[in-house]
Protein backbone atom coordinates (compact mmCIF):
# COMPACT_ATOMS: atom_id res chain seq x y z
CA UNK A 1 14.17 9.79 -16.06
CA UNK A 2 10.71 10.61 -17.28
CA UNK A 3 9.96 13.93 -18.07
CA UNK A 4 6.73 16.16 -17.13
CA UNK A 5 4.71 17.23 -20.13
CA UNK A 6 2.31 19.36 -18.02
CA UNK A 7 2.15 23.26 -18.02
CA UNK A 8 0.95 23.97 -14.82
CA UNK A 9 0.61 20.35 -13.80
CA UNK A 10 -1.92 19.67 -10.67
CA UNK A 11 -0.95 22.69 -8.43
CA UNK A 12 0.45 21.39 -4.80
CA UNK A 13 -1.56 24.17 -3.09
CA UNK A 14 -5.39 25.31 -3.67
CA UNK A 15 -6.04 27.42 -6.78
CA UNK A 16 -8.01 31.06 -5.14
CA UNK A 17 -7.10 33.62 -7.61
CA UNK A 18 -8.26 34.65 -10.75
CA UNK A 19 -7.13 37.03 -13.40
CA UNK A 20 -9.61 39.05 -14.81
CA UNK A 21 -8.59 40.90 -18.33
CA UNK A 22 -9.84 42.86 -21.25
CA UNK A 23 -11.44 45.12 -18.42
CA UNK A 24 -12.82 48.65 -19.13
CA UNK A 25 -10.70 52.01 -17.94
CA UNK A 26 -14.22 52.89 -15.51
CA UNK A 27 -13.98 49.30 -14.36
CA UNK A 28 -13.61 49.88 -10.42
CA UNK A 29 -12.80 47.40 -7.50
CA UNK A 30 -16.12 47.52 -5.74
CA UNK A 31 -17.39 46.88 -9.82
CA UNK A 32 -15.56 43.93 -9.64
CA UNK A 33 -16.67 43.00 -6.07
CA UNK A 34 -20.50 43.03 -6.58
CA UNK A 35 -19.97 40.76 -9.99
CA UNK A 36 -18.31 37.83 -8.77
CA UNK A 37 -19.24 38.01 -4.87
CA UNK A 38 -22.31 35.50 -6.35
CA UNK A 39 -19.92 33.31 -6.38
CA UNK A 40 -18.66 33.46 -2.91
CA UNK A 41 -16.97 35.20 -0.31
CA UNK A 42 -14.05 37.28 -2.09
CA UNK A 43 -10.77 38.33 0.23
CA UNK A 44 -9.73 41.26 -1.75
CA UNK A 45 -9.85 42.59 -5.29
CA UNK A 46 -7.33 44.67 -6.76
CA UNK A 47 -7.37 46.26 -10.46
CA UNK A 48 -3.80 46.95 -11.34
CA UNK A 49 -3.24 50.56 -11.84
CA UNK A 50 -0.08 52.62 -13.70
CA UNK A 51 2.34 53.64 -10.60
CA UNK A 52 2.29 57.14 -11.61
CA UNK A 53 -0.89 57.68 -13.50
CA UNK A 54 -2.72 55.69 -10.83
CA UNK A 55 -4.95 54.60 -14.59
CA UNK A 56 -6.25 51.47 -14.66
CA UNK A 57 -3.96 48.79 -16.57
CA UNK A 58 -7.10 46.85 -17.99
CA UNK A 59 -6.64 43.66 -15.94
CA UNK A 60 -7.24 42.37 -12.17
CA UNK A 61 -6.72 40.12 -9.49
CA UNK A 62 -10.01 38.54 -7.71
CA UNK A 63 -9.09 36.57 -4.35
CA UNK A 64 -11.77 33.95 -3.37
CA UNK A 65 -11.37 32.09 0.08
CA UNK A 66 -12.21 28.47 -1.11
CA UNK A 67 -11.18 26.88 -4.37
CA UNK A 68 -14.57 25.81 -5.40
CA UNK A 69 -15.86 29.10 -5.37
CA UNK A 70 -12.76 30.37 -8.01
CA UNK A 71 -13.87 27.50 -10.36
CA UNK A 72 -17.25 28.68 -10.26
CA UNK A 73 -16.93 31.97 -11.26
CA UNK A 74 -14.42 31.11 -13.88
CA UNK A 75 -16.83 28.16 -15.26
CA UNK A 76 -20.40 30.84 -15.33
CA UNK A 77 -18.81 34.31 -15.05
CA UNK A 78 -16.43 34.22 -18.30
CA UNK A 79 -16.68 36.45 -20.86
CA UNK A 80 -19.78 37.96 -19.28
CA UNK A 81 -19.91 41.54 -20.16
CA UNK A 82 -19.13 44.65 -17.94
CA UNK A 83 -18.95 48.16 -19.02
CA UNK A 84 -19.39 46.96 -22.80
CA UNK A 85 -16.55 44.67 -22.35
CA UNK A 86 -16.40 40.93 -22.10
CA UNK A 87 -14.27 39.73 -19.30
CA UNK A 88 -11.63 37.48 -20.14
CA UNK A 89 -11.10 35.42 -16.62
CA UNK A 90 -8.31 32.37 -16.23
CA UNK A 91 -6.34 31.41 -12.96
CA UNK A 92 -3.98 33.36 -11.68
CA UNK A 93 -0.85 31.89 -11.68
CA UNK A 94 1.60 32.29 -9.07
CA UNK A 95 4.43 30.59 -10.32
CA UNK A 96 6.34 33.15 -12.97
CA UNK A 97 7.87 29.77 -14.92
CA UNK A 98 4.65 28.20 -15.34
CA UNK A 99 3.53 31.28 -17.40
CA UNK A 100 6.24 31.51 -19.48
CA UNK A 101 6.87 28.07 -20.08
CA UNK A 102 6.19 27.20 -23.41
CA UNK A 103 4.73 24.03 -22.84
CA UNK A 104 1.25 23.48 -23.96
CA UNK A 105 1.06 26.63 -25.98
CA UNK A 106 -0.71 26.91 -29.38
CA UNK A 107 -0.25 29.51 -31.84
CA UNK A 108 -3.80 30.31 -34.53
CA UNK A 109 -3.25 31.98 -37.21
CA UNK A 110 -5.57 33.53 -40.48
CA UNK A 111 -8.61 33.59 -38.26
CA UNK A 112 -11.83 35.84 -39.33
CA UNK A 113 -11.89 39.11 -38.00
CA UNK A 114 -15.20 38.04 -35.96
CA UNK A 115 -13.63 35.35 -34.11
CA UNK A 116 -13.56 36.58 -30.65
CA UNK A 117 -12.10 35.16 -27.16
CA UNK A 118 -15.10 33.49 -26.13
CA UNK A 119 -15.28 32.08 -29.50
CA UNK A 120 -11.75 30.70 -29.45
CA UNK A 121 -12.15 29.57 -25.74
CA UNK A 122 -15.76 27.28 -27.02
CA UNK A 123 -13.17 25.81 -29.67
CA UNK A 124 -10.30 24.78 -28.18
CA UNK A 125 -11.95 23.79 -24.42
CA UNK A 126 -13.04 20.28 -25.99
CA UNK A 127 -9.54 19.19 -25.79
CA UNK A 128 -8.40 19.82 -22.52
CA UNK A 129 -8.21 22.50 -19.53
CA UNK A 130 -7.36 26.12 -20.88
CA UNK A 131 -5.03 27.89 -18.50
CA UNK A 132 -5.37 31.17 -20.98
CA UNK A 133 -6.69 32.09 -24.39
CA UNK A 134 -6.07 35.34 -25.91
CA UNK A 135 -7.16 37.09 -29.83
CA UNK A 136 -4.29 39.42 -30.35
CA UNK A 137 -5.99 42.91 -31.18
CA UNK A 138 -4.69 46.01 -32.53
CA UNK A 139 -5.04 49.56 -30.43
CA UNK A 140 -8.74 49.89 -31.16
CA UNK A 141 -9.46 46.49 -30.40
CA UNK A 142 -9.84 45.26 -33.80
CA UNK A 143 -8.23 41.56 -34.19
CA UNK A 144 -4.89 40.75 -35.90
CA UNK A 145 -6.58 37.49 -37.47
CA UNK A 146 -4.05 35.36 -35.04
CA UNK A 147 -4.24 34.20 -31.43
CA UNK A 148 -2.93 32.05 -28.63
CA UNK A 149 -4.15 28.84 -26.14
CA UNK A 150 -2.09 27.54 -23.55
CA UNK A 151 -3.42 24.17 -22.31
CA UNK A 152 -2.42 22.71 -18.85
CA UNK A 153 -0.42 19.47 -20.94
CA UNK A 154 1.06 18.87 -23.80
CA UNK A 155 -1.01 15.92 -24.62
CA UNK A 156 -4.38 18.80 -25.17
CA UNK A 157 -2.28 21.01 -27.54
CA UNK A 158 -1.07 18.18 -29.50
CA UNK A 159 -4.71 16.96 -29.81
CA UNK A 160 -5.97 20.29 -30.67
CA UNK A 161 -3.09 20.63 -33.37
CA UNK A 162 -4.52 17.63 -35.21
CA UNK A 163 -7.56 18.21 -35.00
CA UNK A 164 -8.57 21.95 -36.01
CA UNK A 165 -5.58 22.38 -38.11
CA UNK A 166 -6.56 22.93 -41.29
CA UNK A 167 -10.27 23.23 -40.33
CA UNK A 168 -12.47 26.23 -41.20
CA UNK A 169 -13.55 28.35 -38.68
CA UNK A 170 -16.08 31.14 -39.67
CA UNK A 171 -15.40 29.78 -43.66
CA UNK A 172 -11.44 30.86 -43.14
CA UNK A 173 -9.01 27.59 -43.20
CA UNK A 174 -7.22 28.21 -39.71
CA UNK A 175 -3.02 27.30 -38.95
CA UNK A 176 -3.18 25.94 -35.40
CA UNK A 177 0.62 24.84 -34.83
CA UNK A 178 2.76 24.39 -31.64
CA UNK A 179 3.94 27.73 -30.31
CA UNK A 180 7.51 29.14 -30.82
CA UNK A 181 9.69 31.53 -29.11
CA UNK A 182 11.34 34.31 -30.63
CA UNK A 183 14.78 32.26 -30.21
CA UNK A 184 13.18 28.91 -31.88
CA UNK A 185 11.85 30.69 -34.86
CA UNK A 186 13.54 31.08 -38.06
CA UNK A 187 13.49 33.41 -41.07
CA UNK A 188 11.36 31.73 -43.73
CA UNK A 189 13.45 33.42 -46.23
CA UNK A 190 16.72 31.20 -44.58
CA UNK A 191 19.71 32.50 -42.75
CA UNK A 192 20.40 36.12 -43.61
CA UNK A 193 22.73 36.35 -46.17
CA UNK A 194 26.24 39.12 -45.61
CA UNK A 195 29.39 39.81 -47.02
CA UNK A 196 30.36 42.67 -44.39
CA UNK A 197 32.15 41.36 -41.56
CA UNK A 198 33.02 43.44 -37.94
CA UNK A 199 36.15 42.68 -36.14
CA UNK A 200 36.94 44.05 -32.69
CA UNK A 201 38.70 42.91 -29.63
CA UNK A 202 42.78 42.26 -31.08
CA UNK A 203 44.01 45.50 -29.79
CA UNK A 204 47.77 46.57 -30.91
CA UNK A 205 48.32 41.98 -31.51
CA UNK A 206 47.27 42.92 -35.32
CA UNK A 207 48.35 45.32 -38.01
CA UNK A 208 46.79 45.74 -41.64
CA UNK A 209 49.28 42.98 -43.10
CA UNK A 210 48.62 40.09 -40.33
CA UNK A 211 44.71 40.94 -39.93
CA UNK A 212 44.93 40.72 -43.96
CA UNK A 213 46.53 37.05 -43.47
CA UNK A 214 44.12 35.50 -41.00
CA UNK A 215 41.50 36.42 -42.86
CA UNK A 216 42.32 35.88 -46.54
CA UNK A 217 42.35 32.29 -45.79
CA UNK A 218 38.42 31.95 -45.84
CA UNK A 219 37.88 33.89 -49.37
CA UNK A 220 38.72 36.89 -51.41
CA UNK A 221 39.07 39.72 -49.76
CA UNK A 222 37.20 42.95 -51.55
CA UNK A 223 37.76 45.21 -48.97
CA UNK A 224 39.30 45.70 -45.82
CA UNK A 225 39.88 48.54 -43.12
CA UNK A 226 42.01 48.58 -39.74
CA UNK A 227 40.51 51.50 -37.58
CA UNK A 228 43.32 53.62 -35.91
CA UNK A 229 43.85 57.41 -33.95
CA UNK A 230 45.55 60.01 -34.85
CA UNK A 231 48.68 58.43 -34.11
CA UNK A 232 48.28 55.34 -36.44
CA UNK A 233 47.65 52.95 -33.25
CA UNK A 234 45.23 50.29 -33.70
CA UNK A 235 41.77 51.02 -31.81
CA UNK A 236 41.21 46.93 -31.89
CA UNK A 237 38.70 46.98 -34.38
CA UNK A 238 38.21 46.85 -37.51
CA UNK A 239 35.98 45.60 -40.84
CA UNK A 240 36.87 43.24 -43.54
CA UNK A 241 34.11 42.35 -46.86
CA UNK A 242 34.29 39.31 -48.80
CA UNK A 243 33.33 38.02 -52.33
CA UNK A 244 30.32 35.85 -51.35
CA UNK A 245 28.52 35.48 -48.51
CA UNK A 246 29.86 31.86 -48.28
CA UNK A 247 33.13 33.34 -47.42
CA UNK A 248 31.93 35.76 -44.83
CA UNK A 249 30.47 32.97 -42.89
CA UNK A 250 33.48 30.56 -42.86
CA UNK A 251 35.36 33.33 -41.53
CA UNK A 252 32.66 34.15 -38.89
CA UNK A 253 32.59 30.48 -38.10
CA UNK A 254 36.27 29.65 -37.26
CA UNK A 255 37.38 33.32 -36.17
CA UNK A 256 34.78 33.89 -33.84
CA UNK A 257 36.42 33.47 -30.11
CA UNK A 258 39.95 32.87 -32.27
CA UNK A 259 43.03 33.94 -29.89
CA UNK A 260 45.38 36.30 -31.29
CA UNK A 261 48.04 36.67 -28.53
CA UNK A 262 46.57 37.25 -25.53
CA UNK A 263 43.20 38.62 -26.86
CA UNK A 264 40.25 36.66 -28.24
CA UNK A 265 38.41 37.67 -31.21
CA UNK A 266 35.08 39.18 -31.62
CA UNK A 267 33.87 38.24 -35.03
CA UNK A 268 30.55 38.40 -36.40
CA UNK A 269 28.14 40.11 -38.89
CA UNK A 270 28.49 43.90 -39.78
CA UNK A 271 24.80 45.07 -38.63
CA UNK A 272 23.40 47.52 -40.27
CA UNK A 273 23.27 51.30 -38.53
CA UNK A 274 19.64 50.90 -37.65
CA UNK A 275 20.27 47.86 -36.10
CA UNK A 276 23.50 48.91 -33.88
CA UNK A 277 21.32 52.20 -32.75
CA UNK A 278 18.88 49.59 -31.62
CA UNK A 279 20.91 47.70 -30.04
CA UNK A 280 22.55 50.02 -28.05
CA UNK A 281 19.63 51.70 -27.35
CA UNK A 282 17.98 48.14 -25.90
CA UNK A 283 21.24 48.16 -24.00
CA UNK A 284 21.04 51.24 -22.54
CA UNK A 285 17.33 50.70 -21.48
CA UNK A 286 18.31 47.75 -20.22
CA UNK A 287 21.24 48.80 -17.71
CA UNK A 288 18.11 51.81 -16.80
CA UNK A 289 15.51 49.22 -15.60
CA UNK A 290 18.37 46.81 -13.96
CA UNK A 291 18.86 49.61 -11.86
CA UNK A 292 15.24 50.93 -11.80
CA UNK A 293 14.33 46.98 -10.72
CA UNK A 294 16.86 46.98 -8.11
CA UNK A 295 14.33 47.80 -5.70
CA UNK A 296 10.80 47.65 -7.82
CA UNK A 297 8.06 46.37 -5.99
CA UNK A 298 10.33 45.02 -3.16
CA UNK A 299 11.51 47.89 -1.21
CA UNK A 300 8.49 49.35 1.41
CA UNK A 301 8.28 52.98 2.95
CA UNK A 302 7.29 52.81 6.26
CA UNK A 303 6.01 56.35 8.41
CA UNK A 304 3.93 57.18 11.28
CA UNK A 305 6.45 55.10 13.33
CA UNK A 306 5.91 55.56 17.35
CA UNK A 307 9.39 56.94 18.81
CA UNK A 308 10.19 54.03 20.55
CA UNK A 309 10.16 52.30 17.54
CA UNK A 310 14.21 51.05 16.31
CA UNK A 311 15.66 49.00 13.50
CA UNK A 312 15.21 45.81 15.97
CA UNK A 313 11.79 46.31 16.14
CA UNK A 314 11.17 47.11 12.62
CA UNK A 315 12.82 44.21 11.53
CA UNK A 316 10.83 41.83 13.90
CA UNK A 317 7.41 43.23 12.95
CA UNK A 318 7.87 42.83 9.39
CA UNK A 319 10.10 39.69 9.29
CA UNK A 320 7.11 37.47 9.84
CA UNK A 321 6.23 38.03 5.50
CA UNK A 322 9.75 37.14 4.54
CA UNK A 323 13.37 37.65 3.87
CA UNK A 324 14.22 41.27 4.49
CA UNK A 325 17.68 42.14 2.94
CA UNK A 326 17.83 45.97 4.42
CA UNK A 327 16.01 48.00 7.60
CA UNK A 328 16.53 51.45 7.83
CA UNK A 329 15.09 54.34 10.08
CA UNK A 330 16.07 57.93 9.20
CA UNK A 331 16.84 59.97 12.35
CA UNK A 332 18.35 63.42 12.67
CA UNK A 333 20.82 63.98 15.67
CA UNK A 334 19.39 60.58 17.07
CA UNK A 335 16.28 61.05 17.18
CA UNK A 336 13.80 59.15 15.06
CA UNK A 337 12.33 60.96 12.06
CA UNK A 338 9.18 59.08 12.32
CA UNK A 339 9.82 57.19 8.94
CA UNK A 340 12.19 54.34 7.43
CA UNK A 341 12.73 51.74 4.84
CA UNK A 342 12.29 48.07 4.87
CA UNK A 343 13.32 45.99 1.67
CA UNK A 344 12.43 42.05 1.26
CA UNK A 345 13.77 39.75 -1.27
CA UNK A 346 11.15 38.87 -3.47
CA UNK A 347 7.76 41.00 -4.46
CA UNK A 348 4.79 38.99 -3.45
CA UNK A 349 6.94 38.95 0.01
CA UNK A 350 6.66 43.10 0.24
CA UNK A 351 3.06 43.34 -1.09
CA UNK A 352 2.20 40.72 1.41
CA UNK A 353 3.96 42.69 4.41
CA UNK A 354 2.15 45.87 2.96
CA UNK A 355 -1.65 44.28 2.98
CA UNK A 356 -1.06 43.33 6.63
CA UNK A 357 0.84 46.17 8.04
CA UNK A 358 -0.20 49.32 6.52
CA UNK A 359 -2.97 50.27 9.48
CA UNK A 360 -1.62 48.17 12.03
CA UNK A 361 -1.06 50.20 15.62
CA UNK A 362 2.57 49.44 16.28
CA UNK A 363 3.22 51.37 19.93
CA UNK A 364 0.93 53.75 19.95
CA UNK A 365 0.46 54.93 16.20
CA UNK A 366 -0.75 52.69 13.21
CA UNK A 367 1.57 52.76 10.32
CA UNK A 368 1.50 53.74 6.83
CA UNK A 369 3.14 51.32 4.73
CA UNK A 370 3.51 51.33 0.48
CA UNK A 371 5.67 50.40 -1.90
CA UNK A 372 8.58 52.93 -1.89
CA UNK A 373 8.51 55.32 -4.85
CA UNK A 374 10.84 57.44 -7.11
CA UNK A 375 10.62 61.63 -6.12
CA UNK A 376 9.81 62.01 -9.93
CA UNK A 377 6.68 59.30 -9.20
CA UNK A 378 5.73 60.74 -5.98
CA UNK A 379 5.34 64.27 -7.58
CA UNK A 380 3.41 62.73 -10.43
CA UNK A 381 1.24 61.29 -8.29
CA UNK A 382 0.67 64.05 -5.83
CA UNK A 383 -0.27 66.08 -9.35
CA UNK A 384 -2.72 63.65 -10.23
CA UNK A 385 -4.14 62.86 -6.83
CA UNK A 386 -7.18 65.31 -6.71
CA UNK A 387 -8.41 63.22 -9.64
CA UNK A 388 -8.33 59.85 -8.16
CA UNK A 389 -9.41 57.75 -5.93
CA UNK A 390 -6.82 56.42 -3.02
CA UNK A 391 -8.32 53.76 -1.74
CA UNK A 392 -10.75 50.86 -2.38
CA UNK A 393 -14.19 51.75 -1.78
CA UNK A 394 -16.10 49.41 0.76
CA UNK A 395 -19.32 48.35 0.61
CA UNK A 396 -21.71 46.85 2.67
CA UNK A 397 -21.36 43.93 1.43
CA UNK A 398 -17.67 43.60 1.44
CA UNK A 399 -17.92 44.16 5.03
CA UNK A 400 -20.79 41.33 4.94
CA UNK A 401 -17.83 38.69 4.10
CA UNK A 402 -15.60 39.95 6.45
CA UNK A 403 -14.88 39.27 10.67
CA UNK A 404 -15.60 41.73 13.22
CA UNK A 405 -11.81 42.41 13.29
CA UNK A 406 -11.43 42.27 9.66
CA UNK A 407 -14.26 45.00 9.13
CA UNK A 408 -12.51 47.14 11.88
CA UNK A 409 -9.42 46.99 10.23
CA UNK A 410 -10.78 47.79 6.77
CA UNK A 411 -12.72 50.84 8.42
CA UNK A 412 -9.75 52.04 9.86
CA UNK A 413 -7.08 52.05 7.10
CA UNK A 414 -9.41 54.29 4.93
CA UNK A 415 -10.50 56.35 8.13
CA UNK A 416 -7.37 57.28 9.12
CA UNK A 417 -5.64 57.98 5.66
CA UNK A 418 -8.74 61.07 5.54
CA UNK A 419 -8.03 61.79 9.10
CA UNK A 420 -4.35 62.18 8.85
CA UNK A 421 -4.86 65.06 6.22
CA UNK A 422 -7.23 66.68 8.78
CA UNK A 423 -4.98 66.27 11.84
CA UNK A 424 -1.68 64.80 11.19
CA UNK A 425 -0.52 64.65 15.06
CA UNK A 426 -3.72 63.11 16.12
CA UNK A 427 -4.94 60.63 13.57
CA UNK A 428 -3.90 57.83 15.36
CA UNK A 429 -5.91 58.59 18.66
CA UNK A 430 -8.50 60.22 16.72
CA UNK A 431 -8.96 57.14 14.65
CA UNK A 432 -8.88 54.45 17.41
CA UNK A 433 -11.85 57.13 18.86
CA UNK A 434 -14.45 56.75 16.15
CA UNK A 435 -13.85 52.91 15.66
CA UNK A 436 -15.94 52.58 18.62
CA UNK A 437 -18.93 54.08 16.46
CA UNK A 438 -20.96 51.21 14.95
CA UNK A 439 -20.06 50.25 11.26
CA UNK A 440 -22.97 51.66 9.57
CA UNK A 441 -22.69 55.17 11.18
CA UNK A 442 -18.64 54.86 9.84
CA UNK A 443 -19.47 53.67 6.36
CA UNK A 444 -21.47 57.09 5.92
CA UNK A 445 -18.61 59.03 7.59
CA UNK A 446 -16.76 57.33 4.59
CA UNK A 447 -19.38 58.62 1.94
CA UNK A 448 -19.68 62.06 3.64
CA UNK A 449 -16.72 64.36 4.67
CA UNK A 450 -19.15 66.54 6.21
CA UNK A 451 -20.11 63.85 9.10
CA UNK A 452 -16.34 62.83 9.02
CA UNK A 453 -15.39 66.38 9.72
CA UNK A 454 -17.94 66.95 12.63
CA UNK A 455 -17.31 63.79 14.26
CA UNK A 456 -13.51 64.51 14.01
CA UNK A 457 -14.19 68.00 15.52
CA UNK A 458 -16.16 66.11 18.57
CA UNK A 459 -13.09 63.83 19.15
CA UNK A 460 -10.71 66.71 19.08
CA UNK A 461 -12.92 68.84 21.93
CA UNK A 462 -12.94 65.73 24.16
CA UNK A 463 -9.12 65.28 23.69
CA UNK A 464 -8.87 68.58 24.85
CA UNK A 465 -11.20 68.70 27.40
CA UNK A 466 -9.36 65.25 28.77
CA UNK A 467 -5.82 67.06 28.73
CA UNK A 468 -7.49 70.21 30.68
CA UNK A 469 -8.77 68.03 33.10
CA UNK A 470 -5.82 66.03 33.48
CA UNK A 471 -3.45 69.59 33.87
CA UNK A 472 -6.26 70.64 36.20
CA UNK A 473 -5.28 67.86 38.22
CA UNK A 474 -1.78 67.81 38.27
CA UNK A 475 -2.23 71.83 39.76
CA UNK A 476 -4.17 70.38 42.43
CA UNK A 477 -2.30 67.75 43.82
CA UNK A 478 0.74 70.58 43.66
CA UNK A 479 -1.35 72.89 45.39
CA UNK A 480 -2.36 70.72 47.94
CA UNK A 481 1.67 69.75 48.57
CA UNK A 482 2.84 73.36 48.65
CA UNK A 483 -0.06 73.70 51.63
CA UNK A 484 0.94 70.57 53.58
């Protein structure tokens, strides 16, 4: 059967999204927005920001609507400059294995300290379609001399290999070679050389005299020790050292996974103590972000729910963006608490359900939907929340590129997250109430909490005034009964 030798191959759907990197900390989303809307109408763009810290993480995610637009601002817009940076712009790829396969992947190595990204890119483009190309750089930026391309095939890396390697770039004679993963790559000083063998896993099946004789059969034994308690029982492990490191590894080789009754052994190489610490410790961290993960980026928080909202509902609403493996509303003696839970199976599945949902009027009272935090991350981020922005500014021109419905909805989300600090109950109602204001007018509500305030004040006296009226009436038709 023939095998691909493409990295990303041609993509089966339309290629929208790029990834924009190397960006500076003041580097904002309406930044972002006025750069590359030249290009052409933009969906969204998001700059990905620490969970807690709510900092920008240096890189971003622009969202065109047509294809050709995408190409053309990665084709004239990379590596332009913003905020003293250069941007460093490739497609966004959607499919996790295509970035981490390592097909099409150069490594280049003892380049000049000069050589920059855009340099690299003009050097390597000749042979082929660059899916990314990065200068490794120390914390202040500076380079590490060594860098990486990924082409979209094989066939471009290979060419690129044989052609620049060896060549100089800025007077330095460059290493271009195919790229390796930590598993494929060897010590250049050979296979570590030992003597010290561990032994665990035999539990009472051996004593000092029979783990002596399965072992003395690869070598001379120099040392040996059987670890037991207090008692003199075996604690199934134990440590044996040989003459030469010849020895040691014969013994590794045909011990390891050896059955000694109804046990089978654990043989290997006696690491070092910095090297068990660090293993346990990468262990340990491990298990902690297995469990952490469990429900990273895939579990939603869902409040402002209308009463009459139950599980069934939920579900319904939000099954529409994908599998969900777990609904949950939290009530108190029956009643609804006005919040819940709902946790998809995959990530882009939850941030999808999040982009259309949080806002939406479901009943009588639009949501509030996020990503479902830690209480240690909430109260981080409440600490920090005076100090940063919560939501996307919108300009006029983002609104420019959107529908009539679109620029409603946009309006609203930010609208009623300031409202609902204001006037919790009402929000909703209050909300629905000033959409009917033209745009303009509600983009300078946005800028100015001093309009927002009045015209929230307004909406409040006429939602009183409409409830006196309305008791008013009721008395009078009971009035009128009672005389009749």
């Amino acid at each position: 059967m023939a095998t691909t030798n493409t990295a990303a191959g041609a993509a089966s759907y339309p290629m929208t999204s790029l990834y924009v990197g190397d960006l500076h900390a003041d580097v904002t989303e309406a930044m972002l927005f006025d750069k590359f809307a030249s290009a052409g109408p933009i969906l969204s763009v998001s700059v990905c920001r620490d969970m807690i810290t709510r900092r920008s993480l240096g890189y971003a995610y622009v969202n065109f609507q047509q294809p050709a637009d995408a190409k053309r601002a990665l084709d004239t817009m990379n590596f332009d400059v913003l905020c003293g940076r250069p941007l460093r712009i490739i497609w966004h790829q959607r499919d996790p294995t295509l970035c981490k396969s390592d097909v099409g992947k150069v490594l280049i190595e003892n380049l000049d300290k000069n050589i920059d990204n855009e340099s690299l890119y003009n050097t390597f483009s000749a042979f082929g379609n660059i899916l990314s190309c990065k200068i490794m750089t120390n914390e202040n930026g500076q380079s590490k001399g060594f860098g990486f391309v990924h082409f979209e095939t094989q066939e471009a890396a290979d060419s690129a290999i044989i052609k620049v390697n060896g060549m100089l770039l800025a007077d330095k004679k460059v290493f271009v070679g195919r790229f390796m993963s930590r598993d494929q790559r060897t010590d250049p000083r050979g296979p570590r050389k030992f003597t010290n063998i561990f032994v665990k896993n035999f539990g009472d099946q051996l004593d000092e005299e029979k783990f002596r004789e399965l072992f003395s059969k690869y070598g001379k034994i120099t040392d040996l020790k059987l670890v037991t308690d207090d008692s003199g029982h075996s604690k199934g492990f134990g440590f044996c050292s040989f003459d030469t490191p010849e020895e040691a590894e014969q013994a590794v080789e045909n011990l390891n996974g050896f059955t000694v009754g109804d046990k089978q052994l654990y043989v290997g190489r006696l690491q070092e103590k910095n090297e068990r610490l660090s293993e346990v410790k990468r262990k340990k961290d491990l298990k902690r972000q297995e469990r952490l993960n469990k429900y990273q980026d895939v579990n939603l928080y869902i409040k402002n729910l209308d009463d009459t909202i139950d599980v069934e509902r939920l579900r319904k609403e939000f099954s529409k963006f994908g599998t969900i493996t777990s609904a949950k509303i939290m009530s108190e003696n029956g009643r609804s608490k006005g919040f819940g839970f709902v946790c998809f199976s995959a990530p882009d599945e939850a941030t999808k359900a999040v982009k259309e949902m949080n806002g939406r009027t479901i009943g009588s009272k639009p949501l509030y939907a996020a990503l479902a935090q830690r209480k240690e991350e909430r109260r981080m981020q409440r600490e920090t929340a005076s100090r940063v922005p919560q939501h996307m500014p919108i300009t006029p021109a983002a609104l420019a590129n959107a529908t009539p419905q679109e620029q409603k909805q946009m309006l609203g989300e930010c609208l009623f997250s300031l409202i609902q600090k204001m006037q919790p109950e009402l929000a909703g109602k209050i909300t629905g109430m000033l959409l009917e204001i033209d745009n303009t007018e509600l983009l300078h509500m946005l800028e100015s909490r001093e309009s927002l305030k009045a015209k929230v004040e307004e909406a409040i006296a006429v939602l009183q005034a409409h409830q006196a009226k309305k008791c008013f009436a009721a008395k009078l038709v009971v009035n009128n009964s009672a005389a009749s």
